[in-house]
N, C-alpha and C. Protein backbone atom coordinates (compact mmCIF):
# COMPACT_ATOMS: atom_id res chain seq x y z
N UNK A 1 6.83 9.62 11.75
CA UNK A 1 7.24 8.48 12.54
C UNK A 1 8.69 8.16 12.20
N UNK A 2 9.61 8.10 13.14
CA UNK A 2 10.92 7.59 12.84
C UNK A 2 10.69 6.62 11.97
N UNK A 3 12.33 6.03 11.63
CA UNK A 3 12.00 4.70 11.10
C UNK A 3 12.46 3.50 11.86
N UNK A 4 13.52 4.04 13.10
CA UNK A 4 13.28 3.31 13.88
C UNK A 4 12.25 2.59 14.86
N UNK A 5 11.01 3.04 14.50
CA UNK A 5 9.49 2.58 15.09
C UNK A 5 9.18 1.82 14.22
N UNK A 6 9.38 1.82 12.86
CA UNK A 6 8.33 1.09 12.06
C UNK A 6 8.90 -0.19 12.18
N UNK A 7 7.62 -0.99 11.65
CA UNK A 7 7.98 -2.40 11.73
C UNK A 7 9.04 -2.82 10.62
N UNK A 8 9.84 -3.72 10.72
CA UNK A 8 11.11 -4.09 9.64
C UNK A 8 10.76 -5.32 9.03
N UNK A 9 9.54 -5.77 9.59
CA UNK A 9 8.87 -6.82 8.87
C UNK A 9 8.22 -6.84 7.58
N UNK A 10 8.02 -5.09 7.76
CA UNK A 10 7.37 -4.70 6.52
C UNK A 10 7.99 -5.13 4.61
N UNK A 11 7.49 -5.87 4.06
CA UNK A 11 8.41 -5.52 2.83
C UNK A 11 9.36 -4.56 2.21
N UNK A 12 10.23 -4.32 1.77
CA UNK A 12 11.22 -2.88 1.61
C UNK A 12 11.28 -3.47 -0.27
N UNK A 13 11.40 -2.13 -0.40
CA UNK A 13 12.06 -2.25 -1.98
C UNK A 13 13.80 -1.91 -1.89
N UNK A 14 14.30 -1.69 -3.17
CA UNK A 14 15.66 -1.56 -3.19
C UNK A 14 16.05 -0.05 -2.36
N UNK A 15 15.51 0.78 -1.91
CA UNK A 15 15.74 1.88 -1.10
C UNK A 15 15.50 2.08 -0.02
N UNK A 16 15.21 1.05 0.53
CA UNK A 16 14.87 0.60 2.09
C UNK A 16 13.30 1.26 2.50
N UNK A 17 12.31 1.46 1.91
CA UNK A 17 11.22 2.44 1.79
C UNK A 17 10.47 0.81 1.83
N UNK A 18 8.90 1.21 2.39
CA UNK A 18 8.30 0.35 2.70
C UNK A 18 7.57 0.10 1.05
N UNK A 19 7.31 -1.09 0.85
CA UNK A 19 7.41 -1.86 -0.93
C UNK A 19 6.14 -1.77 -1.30
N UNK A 20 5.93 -1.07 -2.77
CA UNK A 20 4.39 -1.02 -2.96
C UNK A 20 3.92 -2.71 -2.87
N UNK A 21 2.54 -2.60 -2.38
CA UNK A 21 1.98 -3.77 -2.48
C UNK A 21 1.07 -4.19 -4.17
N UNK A 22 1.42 -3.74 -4.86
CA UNK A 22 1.52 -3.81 -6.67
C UNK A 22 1.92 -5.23 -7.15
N UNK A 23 0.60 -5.74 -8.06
CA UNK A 23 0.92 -7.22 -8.32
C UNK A 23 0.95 -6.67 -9.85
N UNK A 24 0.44 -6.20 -10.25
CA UNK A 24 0.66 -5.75 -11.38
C UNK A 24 -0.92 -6.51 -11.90
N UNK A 25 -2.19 -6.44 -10.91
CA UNK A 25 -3.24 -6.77 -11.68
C UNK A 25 -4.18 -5.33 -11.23
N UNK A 26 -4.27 -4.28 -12.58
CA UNK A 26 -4.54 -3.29 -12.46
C UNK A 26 -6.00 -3.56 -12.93
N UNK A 27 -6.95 -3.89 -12.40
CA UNK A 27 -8.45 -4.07 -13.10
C UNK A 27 -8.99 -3.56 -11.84
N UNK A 28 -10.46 -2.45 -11.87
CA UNK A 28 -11.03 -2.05 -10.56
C UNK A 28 -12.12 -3.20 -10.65
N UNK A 29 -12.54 -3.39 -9.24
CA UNK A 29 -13.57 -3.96 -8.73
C UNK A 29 -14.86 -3.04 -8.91
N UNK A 30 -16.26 -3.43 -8.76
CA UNK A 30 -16.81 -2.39 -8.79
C UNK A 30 -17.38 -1.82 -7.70
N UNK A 31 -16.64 -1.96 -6.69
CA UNK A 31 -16.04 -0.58 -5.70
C UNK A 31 -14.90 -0.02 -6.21
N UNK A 32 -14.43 0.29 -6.99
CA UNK A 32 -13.46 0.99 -7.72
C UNK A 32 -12.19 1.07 -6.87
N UNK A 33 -11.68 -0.53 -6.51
CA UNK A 33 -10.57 -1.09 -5.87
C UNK A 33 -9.80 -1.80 -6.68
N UNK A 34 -8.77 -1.00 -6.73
CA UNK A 34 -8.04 -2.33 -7.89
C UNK A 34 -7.79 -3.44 -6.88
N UNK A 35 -8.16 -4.49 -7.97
CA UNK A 35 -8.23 -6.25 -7.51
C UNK A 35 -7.18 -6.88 -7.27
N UNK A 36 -5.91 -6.60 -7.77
CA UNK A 36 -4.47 -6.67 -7.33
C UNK A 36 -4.08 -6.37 -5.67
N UNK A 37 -3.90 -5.18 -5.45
CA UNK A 37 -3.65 -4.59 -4.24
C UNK A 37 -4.47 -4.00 -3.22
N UNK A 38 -5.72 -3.65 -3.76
CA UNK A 38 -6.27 -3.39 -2.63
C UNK A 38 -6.41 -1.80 -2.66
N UNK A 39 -5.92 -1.34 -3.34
CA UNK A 39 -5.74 0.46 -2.98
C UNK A 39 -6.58 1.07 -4.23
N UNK A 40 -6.91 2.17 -3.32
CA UNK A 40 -7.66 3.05 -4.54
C UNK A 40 -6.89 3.33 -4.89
N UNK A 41 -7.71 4.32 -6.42
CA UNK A 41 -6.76 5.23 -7.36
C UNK A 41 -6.11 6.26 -6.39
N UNK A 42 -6.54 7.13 -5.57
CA UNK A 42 -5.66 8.35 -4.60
C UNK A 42 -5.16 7.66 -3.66
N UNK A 43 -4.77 6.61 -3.42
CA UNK A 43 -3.79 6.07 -2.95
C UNK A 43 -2.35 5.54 -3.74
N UNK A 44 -2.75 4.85 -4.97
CA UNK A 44 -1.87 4.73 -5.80
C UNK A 44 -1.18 6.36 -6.40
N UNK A 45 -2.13 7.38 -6.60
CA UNK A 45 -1.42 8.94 -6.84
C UNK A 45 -0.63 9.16 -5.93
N UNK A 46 -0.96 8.56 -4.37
CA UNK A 46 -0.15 9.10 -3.22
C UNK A 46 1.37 8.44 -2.77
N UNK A 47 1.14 7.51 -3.96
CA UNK A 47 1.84 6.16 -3.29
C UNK A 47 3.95 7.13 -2.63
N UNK A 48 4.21 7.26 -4.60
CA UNK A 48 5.34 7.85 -4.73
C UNK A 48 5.71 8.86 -3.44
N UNK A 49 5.08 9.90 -3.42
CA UNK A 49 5.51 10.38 -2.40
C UNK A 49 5.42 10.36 -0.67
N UNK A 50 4.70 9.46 -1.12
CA UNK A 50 4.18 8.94 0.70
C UNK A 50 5.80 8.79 1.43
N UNK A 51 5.64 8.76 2.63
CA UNK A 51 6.83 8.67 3.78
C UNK A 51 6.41 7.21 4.29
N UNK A 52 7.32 6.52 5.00
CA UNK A 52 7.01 5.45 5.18
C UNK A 52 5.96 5.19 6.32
N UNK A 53 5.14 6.04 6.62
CA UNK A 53 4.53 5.77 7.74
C UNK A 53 2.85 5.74 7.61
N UNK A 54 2.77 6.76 6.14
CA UNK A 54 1.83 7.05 5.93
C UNK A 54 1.64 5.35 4.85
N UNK A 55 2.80 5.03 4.07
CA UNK A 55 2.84 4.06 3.09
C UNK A 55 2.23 2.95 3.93
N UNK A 56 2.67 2.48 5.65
CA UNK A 56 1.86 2.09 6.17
C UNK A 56 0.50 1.82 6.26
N UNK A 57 -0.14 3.07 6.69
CA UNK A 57 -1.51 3.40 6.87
C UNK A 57 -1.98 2.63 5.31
N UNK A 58 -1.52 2.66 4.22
CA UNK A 58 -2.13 2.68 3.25
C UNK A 58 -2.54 1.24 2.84
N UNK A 59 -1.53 0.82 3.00
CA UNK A 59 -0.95 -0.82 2.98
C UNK A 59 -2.36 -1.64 3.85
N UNK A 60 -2.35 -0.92 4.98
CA UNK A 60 -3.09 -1.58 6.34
C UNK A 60 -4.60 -1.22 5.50
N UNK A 61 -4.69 -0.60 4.97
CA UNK A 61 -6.27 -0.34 4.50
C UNK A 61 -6.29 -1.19 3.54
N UNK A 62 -5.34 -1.16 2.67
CA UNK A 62 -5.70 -1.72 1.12
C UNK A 62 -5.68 -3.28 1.90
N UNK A 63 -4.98 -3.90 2.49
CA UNK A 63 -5.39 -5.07 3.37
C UNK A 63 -6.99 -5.69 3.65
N UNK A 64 -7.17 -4.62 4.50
CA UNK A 64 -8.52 -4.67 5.02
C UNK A 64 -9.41 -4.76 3.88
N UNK A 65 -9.49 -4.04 3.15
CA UNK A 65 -10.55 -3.82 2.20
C UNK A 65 -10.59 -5.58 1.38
N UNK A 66 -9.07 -6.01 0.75
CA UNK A 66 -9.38 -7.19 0.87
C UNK A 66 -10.00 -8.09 1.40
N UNK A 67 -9.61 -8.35 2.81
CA UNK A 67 -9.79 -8.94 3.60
C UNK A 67 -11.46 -9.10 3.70
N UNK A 68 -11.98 -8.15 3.60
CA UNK A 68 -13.69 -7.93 3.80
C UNK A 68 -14.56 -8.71 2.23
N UNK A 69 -13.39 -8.74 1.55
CA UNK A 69 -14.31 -9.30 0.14
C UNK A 69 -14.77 -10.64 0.72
């Protein structure tokens, strides 16, 4: 996905890359979700090299999964 498509609403870190959503509360739920952000562990492995589109997708899940607690 360009990056002229993505949304600019999105949080950015200092490299203009869409911003981990990382609170820094690393404890799993026992759905094995960390309780901070929302993301599994192979999402957090994926995080670094993700492109911003996929960092999307990831973001939008780890959301949801909140959202449902």
């Amino acid at each position: 996905m360009a990056r002229s498509t993505l949304r600019r609403s999105e949080p950015r870190d200092a490299d203009d890359r869409i911003a981990s959503p990382c609170v820094r509360e690393c404890s799993l739920d026992g759905r094995d979700i960390f309780r901070g952000c929302g993301r599994l562990r192979e999402e957090i492995r994926q995080w670094r090299g993700a492109d911003d589109a996929l960092r999307l997708r990831i973001r939008a899940r780890a959301g949801a999964r909140q959202a449902a607690v």
